[in-house]
Protein backbone atom coordinates (compact mmCIF):
# COMPACT_ATOMS: atom_id res chain seq x y z
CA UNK A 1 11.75 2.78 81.69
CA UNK A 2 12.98 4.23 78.31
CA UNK A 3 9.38 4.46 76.07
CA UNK A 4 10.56 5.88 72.64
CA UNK A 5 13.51 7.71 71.05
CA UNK A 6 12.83 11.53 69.57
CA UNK A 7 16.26 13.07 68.06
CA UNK A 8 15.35 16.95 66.56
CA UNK A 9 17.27 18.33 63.84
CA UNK A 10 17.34 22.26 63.24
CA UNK A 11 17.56 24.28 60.24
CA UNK A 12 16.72 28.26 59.88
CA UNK A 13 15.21 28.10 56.44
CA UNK A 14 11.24 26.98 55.94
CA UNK A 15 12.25 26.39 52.45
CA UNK A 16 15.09 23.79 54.12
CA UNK A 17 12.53 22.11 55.91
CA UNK A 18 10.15 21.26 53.30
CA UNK A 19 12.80 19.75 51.15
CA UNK A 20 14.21 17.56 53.76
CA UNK A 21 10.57 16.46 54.87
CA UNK A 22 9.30 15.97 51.04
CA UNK A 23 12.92 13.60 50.98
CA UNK A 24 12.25 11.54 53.79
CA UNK A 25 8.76 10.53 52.88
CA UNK A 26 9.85 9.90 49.45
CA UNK A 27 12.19 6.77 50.97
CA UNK A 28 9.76 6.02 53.29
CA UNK A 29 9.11 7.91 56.18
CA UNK A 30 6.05 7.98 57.72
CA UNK A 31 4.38 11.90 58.50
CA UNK A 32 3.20 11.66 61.97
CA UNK A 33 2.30 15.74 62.11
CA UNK A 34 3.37 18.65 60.25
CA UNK A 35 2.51 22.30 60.85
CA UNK A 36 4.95 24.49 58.27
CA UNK A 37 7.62 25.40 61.64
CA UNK A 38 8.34 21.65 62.25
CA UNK A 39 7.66 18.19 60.97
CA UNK A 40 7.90 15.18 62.68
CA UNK A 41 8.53 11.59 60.88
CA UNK A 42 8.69 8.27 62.56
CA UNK A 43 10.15 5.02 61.15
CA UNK A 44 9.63 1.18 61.68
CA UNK A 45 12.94 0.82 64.05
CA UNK A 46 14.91 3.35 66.02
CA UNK A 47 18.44 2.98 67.25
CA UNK A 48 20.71 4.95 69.16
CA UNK A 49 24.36 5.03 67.44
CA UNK A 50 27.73 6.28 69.20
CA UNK A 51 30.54 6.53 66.54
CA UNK A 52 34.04 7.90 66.33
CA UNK A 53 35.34 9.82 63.61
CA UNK A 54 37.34 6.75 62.08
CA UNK A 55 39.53 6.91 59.37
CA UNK A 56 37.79 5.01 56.98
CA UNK A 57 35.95 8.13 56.57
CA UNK A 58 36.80 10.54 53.81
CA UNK A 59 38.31 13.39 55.24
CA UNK A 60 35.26 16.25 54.32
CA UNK A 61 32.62 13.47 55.97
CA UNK A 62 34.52 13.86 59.26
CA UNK A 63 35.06 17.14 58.88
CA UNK A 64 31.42 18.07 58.95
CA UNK A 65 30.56 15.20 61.43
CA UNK A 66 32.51 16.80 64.14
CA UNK A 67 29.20 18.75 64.63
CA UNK A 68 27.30 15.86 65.71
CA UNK A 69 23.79 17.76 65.38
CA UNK A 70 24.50 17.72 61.94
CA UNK A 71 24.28 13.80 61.65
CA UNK A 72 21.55 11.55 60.71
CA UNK A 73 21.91 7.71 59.61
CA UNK A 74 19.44 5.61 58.05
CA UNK A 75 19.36 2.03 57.02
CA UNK A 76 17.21 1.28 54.58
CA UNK A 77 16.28 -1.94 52.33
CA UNK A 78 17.48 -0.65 48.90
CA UNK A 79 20.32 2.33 48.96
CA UNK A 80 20.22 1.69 45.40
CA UNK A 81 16.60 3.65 45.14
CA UNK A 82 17.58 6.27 47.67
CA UNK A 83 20.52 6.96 45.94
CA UNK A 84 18.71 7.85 43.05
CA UNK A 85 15.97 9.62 44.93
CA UNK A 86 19.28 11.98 46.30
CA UNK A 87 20.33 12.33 42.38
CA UNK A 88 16.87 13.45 41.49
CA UNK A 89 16.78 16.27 44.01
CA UNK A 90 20.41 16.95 43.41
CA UNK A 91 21.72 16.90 46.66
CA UNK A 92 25.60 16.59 46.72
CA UNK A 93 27.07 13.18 47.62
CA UNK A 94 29.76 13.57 49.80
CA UNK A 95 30.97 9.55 49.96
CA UNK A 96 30.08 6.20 48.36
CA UNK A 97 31.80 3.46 49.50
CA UNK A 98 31.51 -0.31 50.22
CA UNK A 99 30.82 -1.13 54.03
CA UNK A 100 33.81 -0.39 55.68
CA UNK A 101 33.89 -3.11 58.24
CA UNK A 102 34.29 -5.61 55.78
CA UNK A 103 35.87 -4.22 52.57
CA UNK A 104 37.09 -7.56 51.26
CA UNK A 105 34.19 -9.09 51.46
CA UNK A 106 31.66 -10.56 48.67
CA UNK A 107 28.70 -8.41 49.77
CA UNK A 108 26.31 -5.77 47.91
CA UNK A 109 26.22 -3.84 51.12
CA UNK A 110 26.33 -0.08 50.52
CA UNK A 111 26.95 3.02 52.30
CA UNK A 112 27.05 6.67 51.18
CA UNK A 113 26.51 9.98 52.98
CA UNK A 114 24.77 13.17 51.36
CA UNK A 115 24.96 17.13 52.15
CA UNK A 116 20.84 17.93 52.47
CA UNK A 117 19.57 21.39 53.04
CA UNK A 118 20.20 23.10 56.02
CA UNK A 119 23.63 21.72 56.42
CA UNK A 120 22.79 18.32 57.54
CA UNK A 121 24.78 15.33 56.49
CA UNK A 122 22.94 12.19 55.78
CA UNK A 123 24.71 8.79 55.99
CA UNK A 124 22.26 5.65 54.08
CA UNK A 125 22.78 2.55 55.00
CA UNK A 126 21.91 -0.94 53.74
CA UNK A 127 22.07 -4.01 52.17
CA UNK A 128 19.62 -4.25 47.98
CA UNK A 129 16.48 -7.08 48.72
CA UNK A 130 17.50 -10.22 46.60
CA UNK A 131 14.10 -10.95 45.06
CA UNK A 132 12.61 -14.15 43.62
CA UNK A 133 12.02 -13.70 40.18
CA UNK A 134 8.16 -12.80 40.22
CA UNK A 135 5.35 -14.74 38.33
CA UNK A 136 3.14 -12.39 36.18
CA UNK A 137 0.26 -13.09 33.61
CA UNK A 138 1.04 -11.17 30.10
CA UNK A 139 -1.38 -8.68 28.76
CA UNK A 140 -2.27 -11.33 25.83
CA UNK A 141 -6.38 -12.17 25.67
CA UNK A 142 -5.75 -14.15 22.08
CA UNK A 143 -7.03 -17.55 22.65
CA UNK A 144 -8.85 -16.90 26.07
CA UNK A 145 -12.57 -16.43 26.87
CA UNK A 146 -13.92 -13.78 28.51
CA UNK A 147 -17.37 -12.89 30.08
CA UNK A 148 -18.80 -9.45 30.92
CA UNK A 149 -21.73 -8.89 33.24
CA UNK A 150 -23.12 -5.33 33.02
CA UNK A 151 -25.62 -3.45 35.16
CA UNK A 152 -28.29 -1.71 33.46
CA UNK A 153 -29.17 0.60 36.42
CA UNK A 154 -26.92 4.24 35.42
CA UNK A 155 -26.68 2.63 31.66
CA UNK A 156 -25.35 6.10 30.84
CA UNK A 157 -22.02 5.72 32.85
CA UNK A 158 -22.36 1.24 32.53
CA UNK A 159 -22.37 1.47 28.33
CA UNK A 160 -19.31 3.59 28.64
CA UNK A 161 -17.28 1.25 31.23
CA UNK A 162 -18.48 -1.11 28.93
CA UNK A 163 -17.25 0.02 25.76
CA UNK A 164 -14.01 0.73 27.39
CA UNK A 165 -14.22 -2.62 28.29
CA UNK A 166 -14.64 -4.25 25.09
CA UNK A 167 -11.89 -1.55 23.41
CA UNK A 168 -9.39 -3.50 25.85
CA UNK A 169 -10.26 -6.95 25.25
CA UNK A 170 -10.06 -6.03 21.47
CA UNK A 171 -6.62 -4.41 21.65
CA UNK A 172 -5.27 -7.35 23.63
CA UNK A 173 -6.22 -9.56 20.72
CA UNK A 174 -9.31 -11.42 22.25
CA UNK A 175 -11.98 -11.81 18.90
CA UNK A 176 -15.88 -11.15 19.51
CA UNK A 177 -16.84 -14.43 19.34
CA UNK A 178 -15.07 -14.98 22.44
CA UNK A 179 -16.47 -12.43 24.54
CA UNK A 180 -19.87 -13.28 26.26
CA UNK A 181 -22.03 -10.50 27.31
CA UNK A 182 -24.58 -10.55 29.75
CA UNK A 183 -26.91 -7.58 31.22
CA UNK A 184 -28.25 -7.88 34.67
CA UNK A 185 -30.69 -5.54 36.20
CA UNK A 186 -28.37 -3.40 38.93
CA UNK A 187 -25.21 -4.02 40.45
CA UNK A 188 -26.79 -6.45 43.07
CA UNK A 189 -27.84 -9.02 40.54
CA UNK A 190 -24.19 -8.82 39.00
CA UNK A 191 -22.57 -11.85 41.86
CA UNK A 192 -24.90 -14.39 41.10
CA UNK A 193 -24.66 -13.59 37.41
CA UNK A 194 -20.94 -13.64 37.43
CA UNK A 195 -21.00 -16.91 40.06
CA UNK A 196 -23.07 -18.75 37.60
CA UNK A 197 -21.20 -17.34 34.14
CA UNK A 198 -17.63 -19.06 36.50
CA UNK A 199 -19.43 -22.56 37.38
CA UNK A 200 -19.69 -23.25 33.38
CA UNK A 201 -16.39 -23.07 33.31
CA UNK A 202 -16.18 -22.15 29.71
CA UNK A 203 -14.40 -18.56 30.31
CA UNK A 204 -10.86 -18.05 32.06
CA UNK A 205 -11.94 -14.22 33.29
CA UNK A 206 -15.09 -12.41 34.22
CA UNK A 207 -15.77 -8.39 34.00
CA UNK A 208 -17.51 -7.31 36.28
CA UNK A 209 -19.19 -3.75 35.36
CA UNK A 210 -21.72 -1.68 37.06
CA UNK A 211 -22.11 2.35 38.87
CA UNK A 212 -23.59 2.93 42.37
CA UNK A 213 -23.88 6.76 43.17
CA UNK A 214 -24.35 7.82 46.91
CA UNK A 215 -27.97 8.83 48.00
CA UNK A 216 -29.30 10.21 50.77
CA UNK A 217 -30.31 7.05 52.72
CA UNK A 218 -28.14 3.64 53.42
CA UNK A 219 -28.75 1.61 50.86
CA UNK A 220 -25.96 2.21 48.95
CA UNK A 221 -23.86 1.23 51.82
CA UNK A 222 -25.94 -1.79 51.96
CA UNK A 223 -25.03 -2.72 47.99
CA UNK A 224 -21.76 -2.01 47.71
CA UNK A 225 -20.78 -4.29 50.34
CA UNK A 226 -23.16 -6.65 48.96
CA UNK A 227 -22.03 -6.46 45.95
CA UNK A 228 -18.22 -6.17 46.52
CA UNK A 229 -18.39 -9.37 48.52
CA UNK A 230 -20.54 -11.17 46.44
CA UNK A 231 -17.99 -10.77 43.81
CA UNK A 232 -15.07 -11.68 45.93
CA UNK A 233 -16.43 -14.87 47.43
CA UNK A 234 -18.00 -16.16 43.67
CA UNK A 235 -14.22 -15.32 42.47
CA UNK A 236 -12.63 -17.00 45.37
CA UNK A 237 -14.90 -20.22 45.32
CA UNK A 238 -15.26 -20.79 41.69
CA UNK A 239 -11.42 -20.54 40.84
CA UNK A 240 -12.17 -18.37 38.14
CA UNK A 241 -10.43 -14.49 38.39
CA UNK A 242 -13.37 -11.55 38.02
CA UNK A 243 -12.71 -8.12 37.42
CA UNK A 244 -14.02 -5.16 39.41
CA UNK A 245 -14.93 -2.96 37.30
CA UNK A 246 -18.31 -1.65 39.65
CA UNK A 247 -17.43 2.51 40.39
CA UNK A 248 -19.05 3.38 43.47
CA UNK A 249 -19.39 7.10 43.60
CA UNK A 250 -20.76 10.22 45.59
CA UNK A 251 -21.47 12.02 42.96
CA UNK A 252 -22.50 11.60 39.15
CA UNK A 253 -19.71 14.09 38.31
CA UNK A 254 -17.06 11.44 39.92
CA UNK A 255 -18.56 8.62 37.95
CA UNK A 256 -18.35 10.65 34.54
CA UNK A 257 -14.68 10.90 35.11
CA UNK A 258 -14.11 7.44 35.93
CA UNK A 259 -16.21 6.61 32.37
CA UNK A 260 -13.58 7.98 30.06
CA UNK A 261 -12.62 11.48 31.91
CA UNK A 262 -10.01 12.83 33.96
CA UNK A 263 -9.84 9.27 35.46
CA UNK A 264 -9.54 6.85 32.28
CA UNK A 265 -12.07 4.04 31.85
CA UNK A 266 -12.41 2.28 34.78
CA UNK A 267 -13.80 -0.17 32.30
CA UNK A 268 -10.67 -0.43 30.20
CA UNK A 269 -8.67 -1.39 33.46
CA UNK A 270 -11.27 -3.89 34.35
CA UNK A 271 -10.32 -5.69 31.42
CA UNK A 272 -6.79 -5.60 31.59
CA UNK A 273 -6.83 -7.10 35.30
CA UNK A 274 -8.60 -9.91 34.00
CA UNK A 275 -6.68 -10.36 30.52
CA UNK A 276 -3.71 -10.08 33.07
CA UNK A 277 -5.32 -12.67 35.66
CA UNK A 278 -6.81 -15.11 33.34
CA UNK A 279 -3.06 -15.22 32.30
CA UNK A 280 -1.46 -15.91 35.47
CA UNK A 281 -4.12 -18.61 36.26
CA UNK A 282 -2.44 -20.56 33.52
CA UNK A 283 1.47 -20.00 34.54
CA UNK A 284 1.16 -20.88 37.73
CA UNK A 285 -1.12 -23.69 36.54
CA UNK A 286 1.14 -25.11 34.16
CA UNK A 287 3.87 -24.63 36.42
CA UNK A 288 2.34 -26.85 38.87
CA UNK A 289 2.05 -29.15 36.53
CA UNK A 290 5.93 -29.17 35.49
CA UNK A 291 6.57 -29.55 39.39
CA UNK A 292 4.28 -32.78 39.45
CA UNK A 293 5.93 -33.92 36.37
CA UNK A 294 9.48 -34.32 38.13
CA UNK A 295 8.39 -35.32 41.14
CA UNK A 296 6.90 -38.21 39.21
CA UNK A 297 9.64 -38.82 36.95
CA UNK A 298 11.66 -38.74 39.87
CA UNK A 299 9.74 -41.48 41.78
CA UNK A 300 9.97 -43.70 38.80
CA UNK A 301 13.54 -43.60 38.10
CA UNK A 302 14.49 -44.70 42.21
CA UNK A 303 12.14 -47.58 41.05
């Protein structure tokens, strides 16, 4: 019985073959091995396709399809992206049309083939996702409260998360006497600190902020998942968004970075998630409330 579907496409040039490989994972491909002679992709959903060379093809597109080797067709969830992907790269477009079965038709379907390297002709297929509108907090911490809890233990890489920390609150337009700050010994004692901080319900985010560097036995194993789902449970239970803002690091060199480096403040970000999240908490809250509103309103008047 027929187990999977393999189709090989050949081109002479190395050079050709990294381009076309770079391409495909770009829209999406998944690399399944690749040794510099070949590479081999696989995608979500194969299917065999026999075709003639209608007319509803421009003339150079059949042309070049009458080597069939030369074919490949992919259907994809937004041409639109691919397309500019192709434009990027600059590989020639050799047709852009509507789908042809239906040409009349009230449909964003699109369908447009491209000349890649080593002479093969590439036909994308596919219909643009309509998306819902999506629900997003605004980077705005004027007016909301905001708690940070920060490990002493590796103070010299904490102070600078935390200062990157505060530098993001500030900038966002939160004022000092808004921002609680509370100092814990290590990153284990940071949960319950943050858990207790999200019961008063006084503050709409918490930061949490602390460095774990690898050693040579398993505790730090041991912590970090301690510490990671300590977070994650007080955030889930108490209703109340918290930032992760702990680095967990092999090295002290990796941790530098992270405080202000090559790798931006990891601190800084923290407080942007929660600015961000604190935010959200009230859309969708206040949205709820608009829903209950005309649901209510709508009892009242069949009355």
């Amino acid at each position: 019985m027929l187990k999977s579907l393999h189709i090989g496409r050949y081109v002479s040039d190395p050079k050709d073959l990294r381009v076309l490989a770079e391409f495909l994972r770009a829209i999406g491909f998944e690399a399944v091995g690749e040794d510099g002679r070949s590479a081999i992709l696989s995608a979500p959903l194969a299917l065999l396709s026999l075709n003639s060379l209608a007319k509803e093809y421009p003339a150079e597109v059949r042309e070049r399809l009458k080597d069939v080797s030369r074919l490949l067709v992919i259907e994809v969830t937004n041409p639109d992206a691919v397309f500019e992907i192709a434009e990027k790269r600059k590989f020639k477009l050799l047709a852009d049309t509507a789908n042809p079965k239906t040409p009349n038709a009230n449909t964003n379907d699109r369908s447009f083939s491209l000349e890649l390297p080593g002479e093969i002709v590439l036909t994308i297929k596919g219909r643009p996702e309509e998306v819902a509108a999506a629900i997003e907090g605004q980077l705005n911490a004027a007016g909301k409260r905001f708690a940070i809890v920060v490990s002493r233990f590796n103070s010299f890489i904490t102070e600078r998360l935390l200062q990157g920390a505060l530098d993001g609150l500030r900038r966002a337009g939160a004022e000092n006497h808004d921002i609680a700050l509370v100092r814990v010994p290590g990153a284990f004692e940071i949960p319950l600190a943050a858990r207790t901080l999200a019961e008063t319900k006084k503050y709409d985010a918490i930061i949490c902020i602390g460095c774990l560097l690898r050693g040579d036995t398993a505790h730090y194993d041991v912590i970090v998942n301690e510490v990671t789902r300590g977070i994650g449970q007080s955030a889930q239970e108490t209703g109340v968004p918290h930032a992760f803002g702990v680095l967990t690091c092999d090295t002290l060199e990796q941790a530098i970075d992270r405080a202000g480096l090559k790798m931006g403040n990891k601190g800084s970000e923290a407080a942007l998630a929660a600015i961000e999240m604190a935010n959200l908490r009230s859309v969708v809250r206040r949205s709820s409330l608009a829903v209950r509103s005309s649901k209510t309103k709508g009892k009242s008047n069949k009355r």
